[in-house]
Protein backbone atom coordinates (compact mmCIF):
# COMPACT_ATOMS: atom_id res chain seq x y z
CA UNK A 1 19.63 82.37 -4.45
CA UNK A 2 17.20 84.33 -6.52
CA UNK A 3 14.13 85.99 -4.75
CA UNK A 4 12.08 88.21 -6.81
CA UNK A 5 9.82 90.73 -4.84
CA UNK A 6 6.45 91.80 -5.88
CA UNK A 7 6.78 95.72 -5.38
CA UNK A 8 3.80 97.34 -4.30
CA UNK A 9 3.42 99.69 -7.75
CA UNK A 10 3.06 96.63 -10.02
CA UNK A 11 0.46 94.66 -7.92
CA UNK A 12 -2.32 94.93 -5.50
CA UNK A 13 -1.77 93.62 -1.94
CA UNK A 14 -2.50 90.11 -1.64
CA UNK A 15 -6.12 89.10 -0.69
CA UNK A 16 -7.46 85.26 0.49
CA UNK A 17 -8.35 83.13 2.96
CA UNK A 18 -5.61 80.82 4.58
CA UNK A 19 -6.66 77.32 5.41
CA UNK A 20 -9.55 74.76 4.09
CA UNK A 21 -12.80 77.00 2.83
CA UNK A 22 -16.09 76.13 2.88
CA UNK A 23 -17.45 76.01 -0.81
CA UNK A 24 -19.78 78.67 -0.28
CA UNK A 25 -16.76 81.11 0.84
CA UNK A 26 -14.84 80.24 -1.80
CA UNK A 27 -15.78 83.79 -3.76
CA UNK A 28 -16.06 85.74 -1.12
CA UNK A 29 -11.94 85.67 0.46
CA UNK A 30 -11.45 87.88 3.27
CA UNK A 31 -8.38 90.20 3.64
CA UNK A 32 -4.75 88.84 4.75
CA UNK A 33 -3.45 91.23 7.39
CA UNK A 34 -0.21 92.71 6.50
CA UNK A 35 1.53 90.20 8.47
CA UNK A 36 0.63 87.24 6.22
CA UNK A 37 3.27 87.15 3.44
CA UNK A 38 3.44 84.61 0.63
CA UNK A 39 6.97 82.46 -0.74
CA UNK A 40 6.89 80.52 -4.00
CA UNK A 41 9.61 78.07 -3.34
CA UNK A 42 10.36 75.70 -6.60
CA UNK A 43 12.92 73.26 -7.65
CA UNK A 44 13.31 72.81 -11.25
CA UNK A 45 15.68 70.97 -13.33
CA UNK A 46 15.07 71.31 -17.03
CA UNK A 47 12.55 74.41 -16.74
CA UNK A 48 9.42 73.42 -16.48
CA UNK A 49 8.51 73.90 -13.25
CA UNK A 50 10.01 77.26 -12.88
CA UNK A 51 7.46 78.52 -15.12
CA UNK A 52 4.60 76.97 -13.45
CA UNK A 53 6.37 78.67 -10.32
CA UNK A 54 6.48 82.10 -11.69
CA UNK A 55 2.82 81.66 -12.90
CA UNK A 56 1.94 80.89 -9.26
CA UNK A 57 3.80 83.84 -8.05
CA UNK A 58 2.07 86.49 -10.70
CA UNK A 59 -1.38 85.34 -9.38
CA UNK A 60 -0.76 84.48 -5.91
CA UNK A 61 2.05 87.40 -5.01
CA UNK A 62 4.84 87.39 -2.64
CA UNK A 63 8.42 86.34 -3.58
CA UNK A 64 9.83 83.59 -5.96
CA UNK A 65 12.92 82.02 -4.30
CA UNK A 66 14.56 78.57 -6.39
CA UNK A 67 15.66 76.03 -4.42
CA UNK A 68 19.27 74.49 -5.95
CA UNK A 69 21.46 71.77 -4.97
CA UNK A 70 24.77 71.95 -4.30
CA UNK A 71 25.38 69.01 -6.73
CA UNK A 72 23.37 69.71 -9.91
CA UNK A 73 21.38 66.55 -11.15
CA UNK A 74 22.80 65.30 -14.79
CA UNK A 75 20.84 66.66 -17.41
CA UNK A 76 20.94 63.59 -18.79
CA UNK A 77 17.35 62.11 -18.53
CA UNK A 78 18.40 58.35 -17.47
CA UNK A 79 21.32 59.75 -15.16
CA UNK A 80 19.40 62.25 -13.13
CA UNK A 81 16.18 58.82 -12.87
CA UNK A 82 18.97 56.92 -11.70
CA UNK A 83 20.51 59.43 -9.21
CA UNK A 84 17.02 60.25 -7.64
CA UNK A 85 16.12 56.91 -7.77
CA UNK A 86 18.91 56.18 -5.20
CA UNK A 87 18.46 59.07 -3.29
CA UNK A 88 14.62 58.22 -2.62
CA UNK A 89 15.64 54.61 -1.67
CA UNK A 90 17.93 56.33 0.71
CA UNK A 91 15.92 58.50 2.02
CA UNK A 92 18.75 61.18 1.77
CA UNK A 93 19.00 64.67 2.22
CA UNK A 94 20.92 66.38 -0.82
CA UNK A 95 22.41 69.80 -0.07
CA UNK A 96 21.30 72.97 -0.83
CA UNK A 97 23.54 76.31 -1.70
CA UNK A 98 20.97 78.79 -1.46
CA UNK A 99 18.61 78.93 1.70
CA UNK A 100 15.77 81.74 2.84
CA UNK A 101 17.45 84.09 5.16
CA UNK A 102 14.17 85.33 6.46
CA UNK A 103 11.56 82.49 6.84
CA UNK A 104 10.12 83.63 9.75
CA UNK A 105 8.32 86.64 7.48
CA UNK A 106 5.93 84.21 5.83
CA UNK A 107 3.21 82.81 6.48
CA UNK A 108 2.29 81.15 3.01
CA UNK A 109 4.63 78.92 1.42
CA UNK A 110 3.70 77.81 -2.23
CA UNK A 111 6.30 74.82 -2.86
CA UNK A 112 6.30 73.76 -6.40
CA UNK A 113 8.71 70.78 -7.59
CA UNK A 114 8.59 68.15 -10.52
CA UNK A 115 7.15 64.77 -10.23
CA UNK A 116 10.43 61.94 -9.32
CA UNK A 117 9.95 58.53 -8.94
CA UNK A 118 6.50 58.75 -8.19
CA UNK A 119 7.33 61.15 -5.21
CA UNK A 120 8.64 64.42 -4.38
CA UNK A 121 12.37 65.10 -5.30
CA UNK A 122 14.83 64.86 -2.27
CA UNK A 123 15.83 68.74 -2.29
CA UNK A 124 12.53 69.14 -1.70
CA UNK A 125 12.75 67.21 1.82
CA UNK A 126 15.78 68.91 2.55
CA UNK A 127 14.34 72.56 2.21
CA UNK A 128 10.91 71.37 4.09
CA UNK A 129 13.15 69.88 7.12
CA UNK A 130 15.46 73.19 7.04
CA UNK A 131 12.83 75.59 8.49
CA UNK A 132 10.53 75.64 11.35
CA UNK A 133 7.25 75.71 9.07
CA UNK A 134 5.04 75.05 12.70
CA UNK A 135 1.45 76.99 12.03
CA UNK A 136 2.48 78.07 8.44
CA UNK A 137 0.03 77.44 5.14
CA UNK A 138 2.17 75.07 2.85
CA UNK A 139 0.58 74.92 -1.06
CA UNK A 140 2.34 72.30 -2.83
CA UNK A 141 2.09 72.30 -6.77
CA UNK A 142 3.83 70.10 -9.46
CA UNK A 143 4.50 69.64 -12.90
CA UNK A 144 4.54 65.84 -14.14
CA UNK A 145 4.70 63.45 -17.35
CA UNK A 146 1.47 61.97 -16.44
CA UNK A 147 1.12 60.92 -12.87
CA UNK A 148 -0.27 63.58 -11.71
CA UNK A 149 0.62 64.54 -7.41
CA UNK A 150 1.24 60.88 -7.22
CA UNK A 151 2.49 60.37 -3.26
CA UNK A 152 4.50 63.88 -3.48
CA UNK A 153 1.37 65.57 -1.10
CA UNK A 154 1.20 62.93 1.47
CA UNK A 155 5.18 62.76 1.66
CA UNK A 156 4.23 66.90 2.04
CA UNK A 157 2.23 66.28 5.39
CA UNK A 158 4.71 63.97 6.81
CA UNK A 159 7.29 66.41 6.89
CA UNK A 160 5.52 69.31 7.58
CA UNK A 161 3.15 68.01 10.65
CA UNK A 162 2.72 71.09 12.12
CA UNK A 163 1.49 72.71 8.62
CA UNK A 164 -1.71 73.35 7.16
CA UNK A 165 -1.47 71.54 3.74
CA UNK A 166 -3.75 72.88 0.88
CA UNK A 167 -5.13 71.16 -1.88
CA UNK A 168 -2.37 70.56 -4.61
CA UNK A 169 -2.15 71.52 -8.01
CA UNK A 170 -0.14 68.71 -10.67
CA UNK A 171 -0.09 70.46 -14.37
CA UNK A 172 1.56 68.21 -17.43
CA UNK A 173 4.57 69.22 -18.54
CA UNK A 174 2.97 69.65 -21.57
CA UNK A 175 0.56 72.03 -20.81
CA UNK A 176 2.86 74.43 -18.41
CA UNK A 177 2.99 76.78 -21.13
CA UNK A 178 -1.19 77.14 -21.12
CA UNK A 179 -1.54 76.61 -17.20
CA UNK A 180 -2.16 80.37 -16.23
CA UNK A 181 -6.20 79.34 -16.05
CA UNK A 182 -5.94 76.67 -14.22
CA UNK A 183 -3.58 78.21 -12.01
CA UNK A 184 -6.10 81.27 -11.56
CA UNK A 185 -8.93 78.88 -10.77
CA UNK A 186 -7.11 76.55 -8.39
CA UNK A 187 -6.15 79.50 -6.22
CA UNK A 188 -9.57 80.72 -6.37
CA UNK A 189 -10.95 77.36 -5.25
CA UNK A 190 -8.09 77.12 -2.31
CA UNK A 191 -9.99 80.46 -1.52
CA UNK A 192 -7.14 82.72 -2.06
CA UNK A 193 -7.95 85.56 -4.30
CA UNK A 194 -6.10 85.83 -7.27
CA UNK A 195 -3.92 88.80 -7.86
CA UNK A 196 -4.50 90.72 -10.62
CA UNK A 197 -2.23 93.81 -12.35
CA UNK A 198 -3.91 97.21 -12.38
CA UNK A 199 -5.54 97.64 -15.50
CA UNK A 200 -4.18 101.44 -14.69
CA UNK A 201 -0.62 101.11 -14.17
């Protein structure tokens, strides 16, 4: 398990809004009380959506956990398709060696994962279904080769019914490496306030 905290030297607390915002609120965020804390959750295979993630956490805060399976997928391109082909058509569960010990201490969940078979992968089902997520703010984001969310948001309010579900953010693969803008304006629209590094420090 790797969980990286934002220590309170390097960043400013975090500031937003949780839930839908009306578009003339969307620059003016109120103040998260101390009790609202943020998790970037992320599965990534080859490495692109573990960037995205920690782009997410630098602007949004809060802690940047990876979510792994106990059985790696191939890193063969075809093999890994053909694996979570199967394991969509079976609506499975895959494993998961590392697992959030505390939960319970956030209130924001950012939950990035790669586009599979037009869907969410399955490790992402399996984390969502782990936790009691009931009145938590889940903010799914994706990286892709060209389908964009695809069905992964709606699959995102099945299994989190009790959730508020935020708008989603799906950035190309190729463009992960220039995403911090979009990023920074997609939080800004969800009407939390971005982050930012003292200028000072």
């Amino acid at each position: 398990m790797k969980i990286i905290a934002i220590t309170a030297a390097a960043f400013f607390f975090f500031l937003g809004c949780v839930g839908c915002v009306a578009q003339n609120r969307q620059n003016e965020p109120s103040s998260l009380t101390g009790d609202n804390t943020v998790l970037v959750a992320y599965f990534s295979r080859t490495g692109n959506t573990e960037r995205l993630a920690k782009t997410v956490r630098e602007l949004a805060g809060g802690d940047l956990f990876e979510i792994v399976p106990v059985n790696p997928y191939p890193s063969d391109y075809n093999a890994c398709l053909a694996r979570a082909s199967q394991e969509l058509s079976q609506n499975s569960r895959p494993p998961l060696s590392t697992h959030v010990e505390n939960m319970d201490a956030y209130n924001i969940i950012f939950i990035g994962y790669p586009i599979w078979c037009g869907n969410t992968p399955m490790v992402i089902r399996s984390f969502l279904e782990e936790y009691d997520l009931e009145g938590k703010t889940i903010v799914p984001f994706c990286t892709h080769g060209g389908s964009g969310l695809s069905d992964s948001v709606t699959a995102v309010r099945i299994l989190c019914p009790g959730s508020t579900i935020l708008d989603g953010l799906a950035v190309s693969v190729s463009n992960v490496g220039g995403a911090r803008n979009t990023v920074a304006n997609w939080i800004k629209e969800l009407g939390l306030y971005k982050i930012r590094r003292s200028e000072n420090k």
